[in-house]
PDB file of N, CA and C in Angstrom:
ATOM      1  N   UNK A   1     128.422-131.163 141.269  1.00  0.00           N
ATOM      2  CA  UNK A   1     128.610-129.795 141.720  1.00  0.00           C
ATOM      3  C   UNK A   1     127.247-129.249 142.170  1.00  0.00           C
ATOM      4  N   UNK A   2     127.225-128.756 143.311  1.00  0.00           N
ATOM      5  CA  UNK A   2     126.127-127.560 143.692  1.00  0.00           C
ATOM      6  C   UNK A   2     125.767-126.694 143.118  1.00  0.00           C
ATOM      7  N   UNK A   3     124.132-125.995 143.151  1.00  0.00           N
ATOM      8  CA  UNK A   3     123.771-125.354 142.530  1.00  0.00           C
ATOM      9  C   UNK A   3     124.385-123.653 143.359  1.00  0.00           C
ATOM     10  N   UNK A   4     124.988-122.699 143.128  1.00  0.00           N
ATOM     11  CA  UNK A   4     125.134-121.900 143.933  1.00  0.00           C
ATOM     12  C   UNK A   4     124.198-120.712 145.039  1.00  0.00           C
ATOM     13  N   UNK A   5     124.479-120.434 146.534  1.00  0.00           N
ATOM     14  CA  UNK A   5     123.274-120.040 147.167  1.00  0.00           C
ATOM     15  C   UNK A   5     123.028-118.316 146.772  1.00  0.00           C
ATOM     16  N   UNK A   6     121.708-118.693 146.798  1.00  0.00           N
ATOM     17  CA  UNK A   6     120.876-117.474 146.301  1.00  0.00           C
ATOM     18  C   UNK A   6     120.227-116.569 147.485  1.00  0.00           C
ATOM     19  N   UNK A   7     120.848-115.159 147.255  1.00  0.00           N
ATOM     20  CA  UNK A   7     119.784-114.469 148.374  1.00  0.00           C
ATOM     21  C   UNK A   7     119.342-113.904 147.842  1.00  0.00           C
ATOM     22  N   UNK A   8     117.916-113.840 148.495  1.00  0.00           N
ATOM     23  CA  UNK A   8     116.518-113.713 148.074  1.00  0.00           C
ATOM     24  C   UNK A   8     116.209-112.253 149.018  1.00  0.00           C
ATOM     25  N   UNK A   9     116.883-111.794 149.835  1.00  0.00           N
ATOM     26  CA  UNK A   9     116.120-111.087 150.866  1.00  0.00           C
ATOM     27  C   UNK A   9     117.289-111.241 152.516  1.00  0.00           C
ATOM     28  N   UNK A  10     117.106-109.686 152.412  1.00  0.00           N
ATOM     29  CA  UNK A  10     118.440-109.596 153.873  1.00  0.00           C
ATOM     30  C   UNK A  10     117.703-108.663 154.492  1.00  0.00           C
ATOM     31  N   UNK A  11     116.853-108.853 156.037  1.00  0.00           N
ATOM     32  CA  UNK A  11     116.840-107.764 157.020  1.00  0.00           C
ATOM     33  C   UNK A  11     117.529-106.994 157.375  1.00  0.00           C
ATOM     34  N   UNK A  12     117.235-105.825 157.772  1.00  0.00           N
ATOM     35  CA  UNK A  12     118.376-104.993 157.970  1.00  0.00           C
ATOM     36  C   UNK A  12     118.372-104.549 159.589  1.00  0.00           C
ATOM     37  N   UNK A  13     119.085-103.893 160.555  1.00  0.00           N
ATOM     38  CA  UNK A  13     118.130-102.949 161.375  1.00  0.00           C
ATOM     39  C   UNK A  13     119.562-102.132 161.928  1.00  0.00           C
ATOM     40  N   UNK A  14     119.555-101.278 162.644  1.00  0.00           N
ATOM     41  CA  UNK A  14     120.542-100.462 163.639  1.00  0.00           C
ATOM     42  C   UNK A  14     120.102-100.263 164.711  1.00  0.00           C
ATOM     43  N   UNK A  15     120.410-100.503 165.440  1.00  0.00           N
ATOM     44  CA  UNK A  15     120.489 -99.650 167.304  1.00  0.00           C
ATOM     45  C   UNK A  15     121.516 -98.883 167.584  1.00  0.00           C
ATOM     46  N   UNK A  16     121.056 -98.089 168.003  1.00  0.00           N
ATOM     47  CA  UNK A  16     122.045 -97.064 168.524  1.00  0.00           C
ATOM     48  C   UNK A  16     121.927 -97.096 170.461  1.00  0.00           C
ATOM     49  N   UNK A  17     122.907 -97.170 171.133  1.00  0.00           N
ATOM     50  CA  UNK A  17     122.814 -97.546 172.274  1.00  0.00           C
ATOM     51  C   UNK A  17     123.903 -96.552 173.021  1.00  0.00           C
ATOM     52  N   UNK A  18     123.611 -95.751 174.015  1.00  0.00           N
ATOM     53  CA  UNK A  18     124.410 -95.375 174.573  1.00  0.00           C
ATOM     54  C   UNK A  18     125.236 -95.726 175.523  1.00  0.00           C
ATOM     55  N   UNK A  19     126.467 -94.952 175.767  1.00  0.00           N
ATOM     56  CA  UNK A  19     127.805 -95.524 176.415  1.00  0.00           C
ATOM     57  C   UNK A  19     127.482 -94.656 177.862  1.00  0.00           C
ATOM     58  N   UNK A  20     127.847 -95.856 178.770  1.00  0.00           N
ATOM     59  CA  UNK A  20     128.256 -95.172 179.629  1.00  0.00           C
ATOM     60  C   UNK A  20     128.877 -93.694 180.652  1.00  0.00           C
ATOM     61  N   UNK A  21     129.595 -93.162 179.912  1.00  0.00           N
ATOM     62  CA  UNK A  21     130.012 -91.857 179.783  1.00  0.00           C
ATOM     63  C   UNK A  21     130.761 -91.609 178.042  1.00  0.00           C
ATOM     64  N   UNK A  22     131.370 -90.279 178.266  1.00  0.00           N
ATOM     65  CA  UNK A  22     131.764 -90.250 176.906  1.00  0.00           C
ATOM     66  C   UNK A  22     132.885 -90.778 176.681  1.00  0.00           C
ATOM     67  N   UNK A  23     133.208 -90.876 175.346  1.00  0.00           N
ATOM     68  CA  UNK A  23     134.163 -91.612 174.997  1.00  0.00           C
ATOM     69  C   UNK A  23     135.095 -90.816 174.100  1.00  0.00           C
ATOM     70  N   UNK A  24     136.477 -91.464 173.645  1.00  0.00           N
ATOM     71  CA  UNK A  24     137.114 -90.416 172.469  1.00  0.00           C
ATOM     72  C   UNK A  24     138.575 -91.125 172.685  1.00  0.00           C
ATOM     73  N   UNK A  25     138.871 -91.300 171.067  1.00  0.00           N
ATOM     74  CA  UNK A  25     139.840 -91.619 170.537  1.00  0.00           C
ATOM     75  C   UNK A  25     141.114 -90.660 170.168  1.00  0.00           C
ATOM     76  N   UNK A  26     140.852 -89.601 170.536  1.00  0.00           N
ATOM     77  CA  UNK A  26     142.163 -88.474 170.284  1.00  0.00           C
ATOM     78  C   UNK A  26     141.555 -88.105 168.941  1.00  0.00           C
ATOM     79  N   UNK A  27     140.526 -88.161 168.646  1.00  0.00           N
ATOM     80  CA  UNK A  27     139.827 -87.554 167.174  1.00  0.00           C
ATOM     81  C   UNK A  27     138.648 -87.319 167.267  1.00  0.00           C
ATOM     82  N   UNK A  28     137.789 -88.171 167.823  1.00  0.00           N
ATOM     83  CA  UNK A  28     136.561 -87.700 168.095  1.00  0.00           C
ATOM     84  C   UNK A  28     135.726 -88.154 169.491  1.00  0.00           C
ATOM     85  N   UNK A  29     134.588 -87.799 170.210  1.00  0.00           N
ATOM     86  CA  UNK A  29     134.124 -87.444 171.255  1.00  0.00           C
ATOM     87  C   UNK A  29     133.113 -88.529 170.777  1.00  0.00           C
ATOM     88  N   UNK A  30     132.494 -88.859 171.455  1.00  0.00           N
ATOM     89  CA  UNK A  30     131.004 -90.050 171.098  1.00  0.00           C
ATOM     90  C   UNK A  30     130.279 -90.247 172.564  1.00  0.00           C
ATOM     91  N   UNK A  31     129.194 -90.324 172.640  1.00  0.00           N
ATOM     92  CA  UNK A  31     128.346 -90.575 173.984  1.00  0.00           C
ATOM     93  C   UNK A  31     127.397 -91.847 173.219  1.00  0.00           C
ATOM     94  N   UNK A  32     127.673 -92.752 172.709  1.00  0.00           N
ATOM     95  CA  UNK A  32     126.759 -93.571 171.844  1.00  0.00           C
ATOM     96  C   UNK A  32     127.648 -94.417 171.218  1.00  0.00           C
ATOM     97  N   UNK A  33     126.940 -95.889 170.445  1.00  0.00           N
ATOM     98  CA  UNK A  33     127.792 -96.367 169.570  1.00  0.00           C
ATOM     99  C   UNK A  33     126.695 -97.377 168.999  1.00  0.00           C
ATOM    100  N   UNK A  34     126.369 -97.547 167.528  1.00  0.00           N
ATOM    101  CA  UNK A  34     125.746 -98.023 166.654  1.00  0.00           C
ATOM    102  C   UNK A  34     126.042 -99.360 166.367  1.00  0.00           C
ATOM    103  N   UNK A  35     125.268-100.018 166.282  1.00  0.00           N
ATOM    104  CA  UNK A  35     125.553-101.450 165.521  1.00  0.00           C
ATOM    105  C   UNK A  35     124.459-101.857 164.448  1.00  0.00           C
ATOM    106  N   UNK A  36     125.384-102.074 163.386  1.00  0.00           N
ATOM    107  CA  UNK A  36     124.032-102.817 162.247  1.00  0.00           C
ATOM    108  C   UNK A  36     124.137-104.518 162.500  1.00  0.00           C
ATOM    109  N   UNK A  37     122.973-104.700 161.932  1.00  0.00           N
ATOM    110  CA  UNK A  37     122.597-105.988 161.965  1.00  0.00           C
ATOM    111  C   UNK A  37     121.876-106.290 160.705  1.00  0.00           C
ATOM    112  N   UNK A  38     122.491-107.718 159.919  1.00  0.00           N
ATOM    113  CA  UNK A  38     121.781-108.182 158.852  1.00  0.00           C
ATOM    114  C   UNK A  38     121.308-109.372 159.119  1.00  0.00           C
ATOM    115  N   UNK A  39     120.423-109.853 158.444  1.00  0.00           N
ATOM    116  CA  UNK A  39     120.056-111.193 158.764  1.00  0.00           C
ATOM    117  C   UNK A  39     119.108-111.776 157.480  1.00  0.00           C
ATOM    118  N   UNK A  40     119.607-112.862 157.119  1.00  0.00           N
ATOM    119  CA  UNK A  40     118.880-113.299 155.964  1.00  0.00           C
ATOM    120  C   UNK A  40     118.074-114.831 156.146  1.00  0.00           C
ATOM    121  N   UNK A  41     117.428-115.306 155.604  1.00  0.00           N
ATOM    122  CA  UNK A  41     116.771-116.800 155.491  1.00  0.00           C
ATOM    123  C   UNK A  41     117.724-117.881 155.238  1.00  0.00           C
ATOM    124  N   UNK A  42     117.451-119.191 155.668  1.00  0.00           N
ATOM    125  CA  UNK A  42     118.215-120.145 155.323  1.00  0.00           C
ATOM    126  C   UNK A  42     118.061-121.295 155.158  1.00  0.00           C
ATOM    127  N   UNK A  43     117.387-121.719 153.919  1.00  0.00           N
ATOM    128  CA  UNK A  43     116.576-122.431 153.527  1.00  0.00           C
ATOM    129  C   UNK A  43     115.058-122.609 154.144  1.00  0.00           C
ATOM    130  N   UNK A  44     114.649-123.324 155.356  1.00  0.00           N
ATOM    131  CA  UNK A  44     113.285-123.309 155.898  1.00  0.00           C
ATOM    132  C   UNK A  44     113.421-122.611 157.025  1.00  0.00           C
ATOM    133  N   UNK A  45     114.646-122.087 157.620  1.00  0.00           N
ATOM    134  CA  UNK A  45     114.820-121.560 158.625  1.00  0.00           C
ATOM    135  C   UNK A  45     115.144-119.822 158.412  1.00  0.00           C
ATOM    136  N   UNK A  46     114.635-119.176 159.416  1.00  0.00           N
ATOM    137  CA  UNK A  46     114.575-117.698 159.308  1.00  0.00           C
ATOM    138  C   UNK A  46     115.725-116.923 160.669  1.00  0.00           C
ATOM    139  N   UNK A  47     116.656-116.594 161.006  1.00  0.00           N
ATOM    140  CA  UNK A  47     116.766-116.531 162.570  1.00  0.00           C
ATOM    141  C   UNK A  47     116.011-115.041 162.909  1.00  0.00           C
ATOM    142  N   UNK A  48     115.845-115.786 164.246  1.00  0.00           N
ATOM    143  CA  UNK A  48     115.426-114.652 164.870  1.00  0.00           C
ATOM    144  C   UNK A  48     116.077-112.692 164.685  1.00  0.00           C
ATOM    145  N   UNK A  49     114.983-111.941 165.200  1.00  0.00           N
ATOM    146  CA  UNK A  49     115.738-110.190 164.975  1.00  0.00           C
ATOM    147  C   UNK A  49     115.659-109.979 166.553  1.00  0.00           C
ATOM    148  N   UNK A  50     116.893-109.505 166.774  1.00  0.00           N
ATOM    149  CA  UNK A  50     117.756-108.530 167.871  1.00  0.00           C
ATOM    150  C   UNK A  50     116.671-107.747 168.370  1.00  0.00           C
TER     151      UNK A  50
END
């Protein structure tokens, strides 16, 4: 059996990027839209940040 994987450490970041024109779901209005991003190590390898 394997030893189970351990995180040690998770980058974090957000962009916020705007839309084209506005937008809206019949609830709310938005000119923008956010994305998070995590990213952790993996063993000797790191991936690259966005």
């Amino acid at each position: 059996m394997t030893d189970p994987a351990v995180v040690e450490r998770l980058d974090t970041a957000v962009s916020t990027m705007p839309t084209d024109a506005p937008e809206a779901d019949g609830t709310l209005s938005r000119n923008s839209t956010t994305s998070p991003v995590a990213t952790g190590p993996s063993g000797e390898l790191t991936p690259s940040r966005p």
